[in-house]
N, C-alpha and C. Protein backbone atom coordinates (compact mmCIF):
# COMPACT_ATOMS: atom_id res chain seq x y z
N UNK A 1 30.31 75.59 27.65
CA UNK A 1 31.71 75.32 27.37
C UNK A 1 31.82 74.85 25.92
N UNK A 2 32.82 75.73 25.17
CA UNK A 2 32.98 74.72 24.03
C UNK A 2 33.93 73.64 24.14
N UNK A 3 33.63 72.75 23.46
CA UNK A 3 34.57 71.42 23.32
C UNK A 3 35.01 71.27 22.55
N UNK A 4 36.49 71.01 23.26
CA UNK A 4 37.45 70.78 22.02
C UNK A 4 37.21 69.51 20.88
N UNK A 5 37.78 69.69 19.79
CA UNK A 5 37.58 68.53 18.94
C UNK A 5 39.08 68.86 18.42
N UNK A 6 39.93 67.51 18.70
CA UNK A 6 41.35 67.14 17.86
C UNK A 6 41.11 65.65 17.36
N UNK A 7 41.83 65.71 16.02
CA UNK A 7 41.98 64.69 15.85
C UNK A 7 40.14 64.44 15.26
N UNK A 8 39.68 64.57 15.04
CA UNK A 8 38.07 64.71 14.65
C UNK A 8 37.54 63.63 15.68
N UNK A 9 38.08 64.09 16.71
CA UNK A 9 37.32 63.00 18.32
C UNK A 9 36.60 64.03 18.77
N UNK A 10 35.34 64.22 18.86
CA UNK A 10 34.59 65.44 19.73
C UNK A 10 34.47 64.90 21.03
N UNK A 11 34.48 65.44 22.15
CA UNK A 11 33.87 65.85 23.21
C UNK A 11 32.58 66.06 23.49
N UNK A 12 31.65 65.13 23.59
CA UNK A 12 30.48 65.60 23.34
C UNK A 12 29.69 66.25 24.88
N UNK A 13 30.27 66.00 25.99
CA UNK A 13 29.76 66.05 27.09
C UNK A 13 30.88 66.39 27.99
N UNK A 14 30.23 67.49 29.09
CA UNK A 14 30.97 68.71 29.99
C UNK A 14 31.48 67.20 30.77
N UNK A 15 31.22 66.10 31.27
CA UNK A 15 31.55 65.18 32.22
C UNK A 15 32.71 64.97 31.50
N UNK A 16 32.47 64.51 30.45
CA UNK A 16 33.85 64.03 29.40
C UNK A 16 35.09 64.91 29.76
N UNK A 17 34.98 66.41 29.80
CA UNK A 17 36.20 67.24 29.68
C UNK A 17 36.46 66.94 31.25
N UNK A 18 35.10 67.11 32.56
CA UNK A 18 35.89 67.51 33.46
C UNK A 18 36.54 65.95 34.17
N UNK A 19 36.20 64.37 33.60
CA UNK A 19 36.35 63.52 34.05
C UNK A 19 38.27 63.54 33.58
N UNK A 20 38.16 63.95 32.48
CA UNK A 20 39.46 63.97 32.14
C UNK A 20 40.64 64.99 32.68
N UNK A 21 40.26 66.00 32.93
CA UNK A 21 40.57 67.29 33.60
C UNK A 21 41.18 66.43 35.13
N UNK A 22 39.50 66.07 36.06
CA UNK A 22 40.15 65.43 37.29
C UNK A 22 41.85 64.22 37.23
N UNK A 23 40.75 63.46 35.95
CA UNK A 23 42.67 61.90 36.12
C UNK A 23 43.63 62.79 36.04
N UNK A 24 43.76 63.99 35.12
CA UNK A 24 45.47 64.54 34.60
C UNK A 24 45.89 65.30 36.07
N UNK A 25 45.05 65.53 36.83
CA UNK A 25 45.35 66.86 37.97
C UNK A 25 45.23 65.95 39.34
N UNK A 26 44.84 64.86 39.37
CA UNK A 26 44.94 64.02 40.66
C UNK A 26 46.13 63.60 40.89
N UNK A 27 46.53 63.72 42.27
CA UNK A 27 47.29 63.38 42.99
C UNK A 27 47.80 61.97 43.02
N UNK A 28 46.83 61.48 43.16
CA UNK A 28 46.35 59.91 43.55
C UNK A 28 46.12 59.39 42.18
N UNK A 29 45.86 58.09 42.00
CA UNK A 29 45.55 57.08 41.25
C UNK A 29 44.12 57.44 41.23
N UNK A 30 43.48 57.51 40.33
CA UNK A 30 41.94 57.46 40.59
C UNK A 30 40.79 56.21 40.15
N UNK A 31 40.05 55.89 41.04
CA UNK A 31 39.30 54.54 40.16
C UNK A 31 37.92 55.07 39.34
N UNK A 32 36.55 54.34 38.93
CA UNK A 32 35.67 54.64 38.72
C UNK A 32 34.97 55.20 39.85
N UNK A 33 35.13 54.39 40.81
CA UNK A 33 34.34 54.71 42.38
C UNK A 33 34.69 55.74 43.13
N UNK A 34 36.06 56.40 42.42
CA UNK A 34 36.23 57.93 43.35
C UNK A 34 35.77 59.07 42.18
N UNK A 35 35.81 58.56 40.73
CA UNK A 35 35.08 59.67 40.17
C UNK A 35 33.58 59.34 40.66
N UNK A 36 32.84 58.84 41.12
CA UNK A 36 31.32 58.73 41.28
C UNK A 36 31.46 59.28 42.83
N UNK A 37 32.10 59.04 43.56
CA UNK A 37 32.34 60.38 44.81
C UNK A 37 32.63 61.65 44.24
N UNK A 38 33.85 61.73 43.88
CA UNK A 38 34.04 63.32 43.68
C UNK A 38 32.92 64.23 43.12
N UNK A 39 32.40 63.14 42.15
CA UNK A 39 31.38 64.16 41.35
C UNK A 39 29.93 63.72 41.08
N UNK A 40 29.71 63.01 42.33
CA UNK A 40 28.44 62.81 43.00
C UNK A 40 27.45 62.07 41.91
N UNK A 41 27.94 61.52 41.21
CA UNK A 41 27.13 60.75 39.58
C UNK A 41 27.53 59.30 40.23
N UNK A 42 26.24 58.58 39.55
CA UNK A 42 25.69 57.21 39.77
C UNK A 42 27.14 56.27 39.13
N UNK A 43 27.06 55.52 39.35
CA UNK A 43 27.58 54.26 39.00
C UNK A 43 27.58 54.47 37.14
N UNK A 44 26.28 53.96 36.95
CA UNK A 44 25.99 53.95 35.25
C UNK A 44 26.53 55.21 34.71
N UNK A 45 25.92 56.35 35.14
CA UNK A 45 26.73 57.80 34.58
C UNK A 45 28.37 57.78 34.27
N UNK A 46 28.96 57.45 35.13
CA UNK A 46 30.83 57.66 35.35
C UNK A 46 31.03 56.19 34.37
N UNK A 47 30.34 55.20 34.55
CA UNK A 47 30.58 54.19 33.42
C UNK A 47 30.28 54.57 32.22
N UNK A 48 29.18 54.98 31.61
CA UNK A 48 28.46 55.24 30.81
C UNK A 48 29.68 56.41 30.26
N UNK A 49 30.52 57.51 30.27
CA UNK A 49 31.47 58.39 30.21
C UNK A 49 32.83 57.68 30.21
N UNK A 50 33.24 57.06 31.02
CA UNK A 50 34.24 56.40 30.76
C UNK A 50 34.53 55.66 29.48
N UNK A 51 33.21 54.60 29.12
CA UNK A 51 33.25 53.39 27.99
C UNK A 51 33.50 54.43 26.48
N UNK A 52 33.00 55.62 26.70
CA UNK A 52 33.19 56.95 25.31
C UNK A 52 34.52 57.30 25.66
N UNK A 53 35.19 57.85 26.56
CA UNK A 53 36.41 58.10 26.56
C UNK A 53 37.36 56.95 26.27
N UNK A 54 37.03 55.93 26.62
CA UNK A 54 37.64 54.96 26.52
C UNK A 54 37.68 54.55 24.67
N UNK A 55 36.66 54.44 24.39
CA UNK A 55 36.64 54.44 22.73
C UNK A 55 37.12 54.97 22.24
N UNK A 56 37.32 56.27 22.80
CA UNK A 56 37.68 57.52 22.05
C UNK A 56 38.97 57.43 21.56
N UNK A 57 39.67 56.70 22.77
CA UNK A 57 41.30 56.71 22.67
C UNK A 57 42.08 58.23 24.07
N UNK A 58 41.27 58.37 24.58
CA UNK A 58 41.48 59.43 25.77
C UNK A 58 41.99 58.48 26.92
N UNK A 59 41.32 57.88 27.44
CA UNK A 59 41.50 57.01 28.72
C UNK A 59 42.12 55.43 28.47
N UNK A 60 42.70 54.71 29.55
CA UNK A 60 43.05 53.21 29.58
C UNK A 60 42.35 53.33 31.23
N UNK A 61 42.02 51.97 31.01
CA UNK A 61 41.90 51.39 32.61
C UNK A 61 42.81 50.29 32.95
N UNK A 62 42.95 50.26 34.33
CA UNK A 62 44.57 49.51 34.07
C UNK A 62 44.41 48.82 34.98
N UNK A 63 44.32 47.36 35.55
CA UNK A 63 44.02 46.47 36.49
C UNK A 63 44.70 47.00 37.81
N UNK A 64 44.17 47.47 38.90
CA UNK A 64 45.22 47.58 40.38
C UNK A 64 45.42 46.35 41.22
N UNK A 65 46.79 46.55 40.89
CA UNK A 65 47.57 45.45 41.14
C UNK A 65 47.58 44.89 42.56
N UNK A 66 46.71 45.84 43.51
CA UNK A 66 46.66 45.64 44.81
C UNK A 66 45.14 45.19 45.30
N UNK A 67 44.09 45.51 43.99
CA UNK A 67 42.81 44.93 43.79
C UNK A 67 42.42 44.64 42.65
N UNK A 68 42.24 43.56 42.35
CA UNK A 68 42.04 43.15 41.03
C UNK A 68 40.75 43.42 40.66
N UNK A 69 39.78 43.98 41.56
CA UNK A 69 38.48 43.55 40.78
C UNK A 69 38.43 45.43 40.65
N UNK A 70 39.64 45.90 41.09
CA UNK A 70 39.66 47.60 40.73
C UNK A 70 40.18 48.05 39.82
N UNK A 71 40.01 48.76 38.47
CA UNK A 71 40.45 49.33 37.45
C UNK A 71 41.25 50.82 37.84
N UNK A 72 42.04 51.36 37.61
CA UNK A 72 42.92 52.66 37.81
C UNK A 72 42.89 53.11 36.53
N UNK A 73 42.05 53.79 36.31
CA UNK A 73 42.46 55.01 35.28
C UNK A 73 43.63 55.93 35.06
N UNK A 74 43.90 55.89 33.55
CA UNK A 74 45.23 57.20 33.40
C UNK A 74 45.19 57.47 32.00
N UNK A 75 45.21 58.53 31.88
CA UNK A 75 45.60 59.14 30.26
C UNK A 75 46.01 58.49 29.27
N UNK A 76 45.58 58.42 28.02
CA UNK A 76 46.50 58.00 27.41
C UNK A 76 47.25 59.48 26.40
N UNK A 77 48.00 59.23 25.33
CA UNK A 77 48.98 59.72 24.70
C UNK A 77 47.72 61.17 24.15
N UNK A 78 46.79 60.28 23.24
CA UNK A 78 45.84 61.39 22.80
C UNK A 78 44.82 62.16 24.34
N UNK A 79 45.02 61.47 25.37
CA UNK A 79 44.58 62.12 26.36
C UNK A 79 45.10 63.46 27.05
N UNK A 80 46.00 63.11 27.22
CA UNK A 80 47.27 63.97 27.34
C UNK A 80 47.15 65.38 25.97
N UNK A 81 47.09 64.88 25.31
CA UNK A 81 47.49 66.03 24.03
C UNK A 81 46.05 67.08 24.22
N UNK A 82 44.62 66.69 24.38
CA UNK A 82 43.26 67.21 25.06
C UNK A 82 43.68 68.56 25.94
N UNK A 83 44.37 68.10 26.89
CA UNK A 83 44.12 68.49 28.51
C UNK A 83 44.43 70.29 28.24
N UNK A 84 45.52 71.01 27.45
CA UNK A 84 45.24 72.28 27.39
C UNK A 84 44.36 72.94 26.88
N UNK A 85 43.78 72.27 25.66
CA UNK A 85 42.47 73.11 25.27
C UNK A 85 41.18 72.94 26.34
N UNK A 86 41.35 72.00 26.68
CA UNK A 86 40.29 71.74 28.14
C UNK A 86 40.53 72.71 29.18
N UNK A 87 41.64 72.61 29.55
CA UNK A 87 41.80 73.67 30.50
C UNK A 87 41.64 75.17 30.32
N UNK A 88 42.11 75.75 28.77
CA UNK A 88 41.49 76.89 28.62
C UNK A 88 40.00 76.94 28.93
N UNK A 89 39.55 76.23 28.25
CA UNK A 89 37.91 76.36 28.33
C UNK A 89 37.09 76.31 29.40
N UNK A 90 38.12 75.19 30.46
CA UNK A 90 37.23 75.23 31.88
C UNK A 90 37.74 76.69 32.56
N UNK A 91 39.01 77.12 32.01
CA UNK A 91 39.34 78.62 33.02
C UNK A 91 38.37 79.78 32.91
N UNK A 92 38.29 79.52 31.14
CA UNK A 92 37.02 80.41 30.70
C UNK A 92 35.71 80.43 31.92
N UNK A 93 35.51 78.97 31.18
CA UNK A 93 34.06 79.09 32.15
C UNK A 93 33.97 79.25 33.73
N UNK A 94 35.01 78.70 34.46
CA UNK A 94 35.22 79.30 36.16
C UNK A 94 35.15 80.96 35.91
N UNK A 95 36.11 81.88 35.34
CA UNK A 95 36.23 83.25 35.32
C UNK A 95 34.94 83.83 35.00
N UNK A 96 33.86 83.32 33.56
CA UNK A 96 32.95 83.55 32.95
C UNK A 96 31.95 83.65 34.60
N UNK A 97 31.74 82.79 35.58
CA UNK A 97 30.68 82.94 36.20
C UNK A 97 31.27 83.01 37.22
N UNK A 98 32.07 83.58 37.56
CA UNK A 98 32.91 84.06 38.74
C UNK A 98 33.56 83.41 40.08
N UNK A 99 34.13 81.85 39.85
CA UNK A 99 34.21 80.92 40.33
C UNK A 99 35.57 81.75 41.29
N UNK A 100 36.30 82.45 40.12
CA UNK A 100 37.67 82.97 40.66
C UNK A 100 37.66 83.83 41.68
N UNK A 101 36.57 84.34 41.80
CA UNK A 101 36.49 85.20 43.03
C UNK A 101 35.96 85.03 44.25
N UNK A 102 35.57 83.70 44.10
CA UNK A 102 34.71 82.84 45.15
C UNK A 102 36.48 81.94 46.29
N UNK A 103 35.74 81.98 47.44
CA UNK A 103 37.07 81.64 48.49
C UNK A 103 37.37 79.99 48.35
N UNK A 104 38.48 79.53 49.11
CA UNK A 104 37.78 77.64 48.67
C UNK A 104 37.05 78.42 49.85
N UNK A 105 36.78 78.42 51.21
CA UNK A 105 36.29 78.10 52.15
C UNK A 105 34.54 78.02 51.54
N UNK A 106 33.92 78.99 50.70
CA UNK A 106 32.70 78.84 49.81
C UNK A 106 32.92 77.32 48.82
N UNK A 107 34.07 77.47 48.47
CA UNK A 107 33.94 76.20 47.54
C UNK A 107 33.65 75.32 48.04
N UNK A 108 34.06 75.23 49.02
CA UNK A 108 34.22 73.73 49.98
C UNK A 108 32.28 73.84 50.07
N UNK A 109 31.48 75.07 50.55
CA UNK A 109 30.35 74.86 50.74
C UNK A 109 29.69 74.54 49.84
N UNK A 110 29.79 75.16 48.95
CA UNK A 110 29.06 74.69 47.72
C UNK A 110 29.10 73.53 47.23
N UNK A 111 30.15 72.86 47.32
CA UNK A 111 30.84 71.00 47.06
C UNK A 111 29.79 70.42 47.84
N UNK A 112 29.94 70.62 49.22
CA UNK A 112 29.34 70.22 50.45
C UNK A 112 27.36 70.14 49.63
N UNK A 113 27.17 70.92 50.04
CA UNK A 113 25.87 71.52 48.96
C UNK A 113 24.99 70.55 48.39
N UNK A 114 26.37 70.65 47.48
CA UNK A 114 25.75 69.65 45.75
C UNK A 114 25.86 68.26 46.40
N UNK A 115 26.87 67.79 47.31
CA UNK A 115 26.76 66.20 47.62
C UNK A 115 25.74 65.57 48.29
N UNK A 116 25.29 66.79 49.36
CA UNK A 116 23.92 66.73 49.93
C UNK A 116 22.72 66.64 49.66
N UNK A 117 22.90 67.29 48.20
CA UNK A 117 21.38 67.47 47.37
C UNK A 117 21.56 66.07 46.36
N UNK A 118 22.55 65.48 45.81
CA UNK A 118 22.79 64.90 45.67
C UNK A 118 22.46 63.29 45.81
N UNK A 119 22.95 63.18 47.33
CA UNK A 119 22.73 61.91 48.24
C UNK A 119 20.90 62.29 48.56
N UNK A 120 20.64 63.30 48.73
CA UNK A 120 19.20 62.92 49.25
C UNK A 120 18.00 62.90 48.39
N UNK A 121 18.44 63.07 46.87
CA UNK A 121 18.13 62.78 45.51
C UNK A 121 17.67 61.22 45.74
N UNK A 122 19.25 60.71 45.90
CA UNK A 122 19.62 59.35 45.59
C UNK A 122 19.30 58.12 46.44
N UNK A 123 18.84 58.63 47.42
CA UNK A 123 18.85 57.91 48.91
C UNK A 123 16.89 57.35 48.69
């Protein structure tokens, strides 16, 4: 994937685009602890990505007001301005290796898959 660079902020890492990709397209509020579910990375990893986005001027973490010892992630202004060149590039790369022609009902397996190989990595 290439990475975008605005603003002379590079992107140095695929986690970086797709951590940012997930906050703008979630439904939900997202914390640190559901990006380390969704995308099956340690604790230190999703921190370790966050504290760069966070420098960067991409991300805020924002106290949840319903758990204090929980941070809620959300875009900020230059985060926001990112998200279409990201998204070209991730469409690229889904189409590039043929993600688009794959069913979810495969997606779902393949998700399934990676969390499994994953956890028994980690376990």
């Amino acid at each position: 994937m290439k990475f975008a660079r605005l603003k002379s902020k590079e992107l140095t890492n695929i986690r970086e685009c797709y951590y940012l990709l997930k906050i703008y397209y979630s439904e939900r509020e997202l914390s640190q602890e559901d990006l380390c579910d969704i995308f099956c990375q340690s604790k230190g990893t999703v921190a370790k990505t966050l504290r760069k986005l966070e420098d960067k001027g991409y991300i805020e973490r924002i106290i949840n007001k319903d758990n204090r010892q929980k941070y809620i992630l959300t875009l900020t202004k230059e985060g926001e301005e990112v998200i279409p060149a990201l998204k070209r590039e991730a469409d690229y790369w889904h189409n590039s290796v043929g993600f688009t022609e794959v069913s979810e009902e495969t997606m779902d397996v393949i998700r399934t898959v990676a969390r499994k190989s994953y956890n028994l990595v980690n376990d």
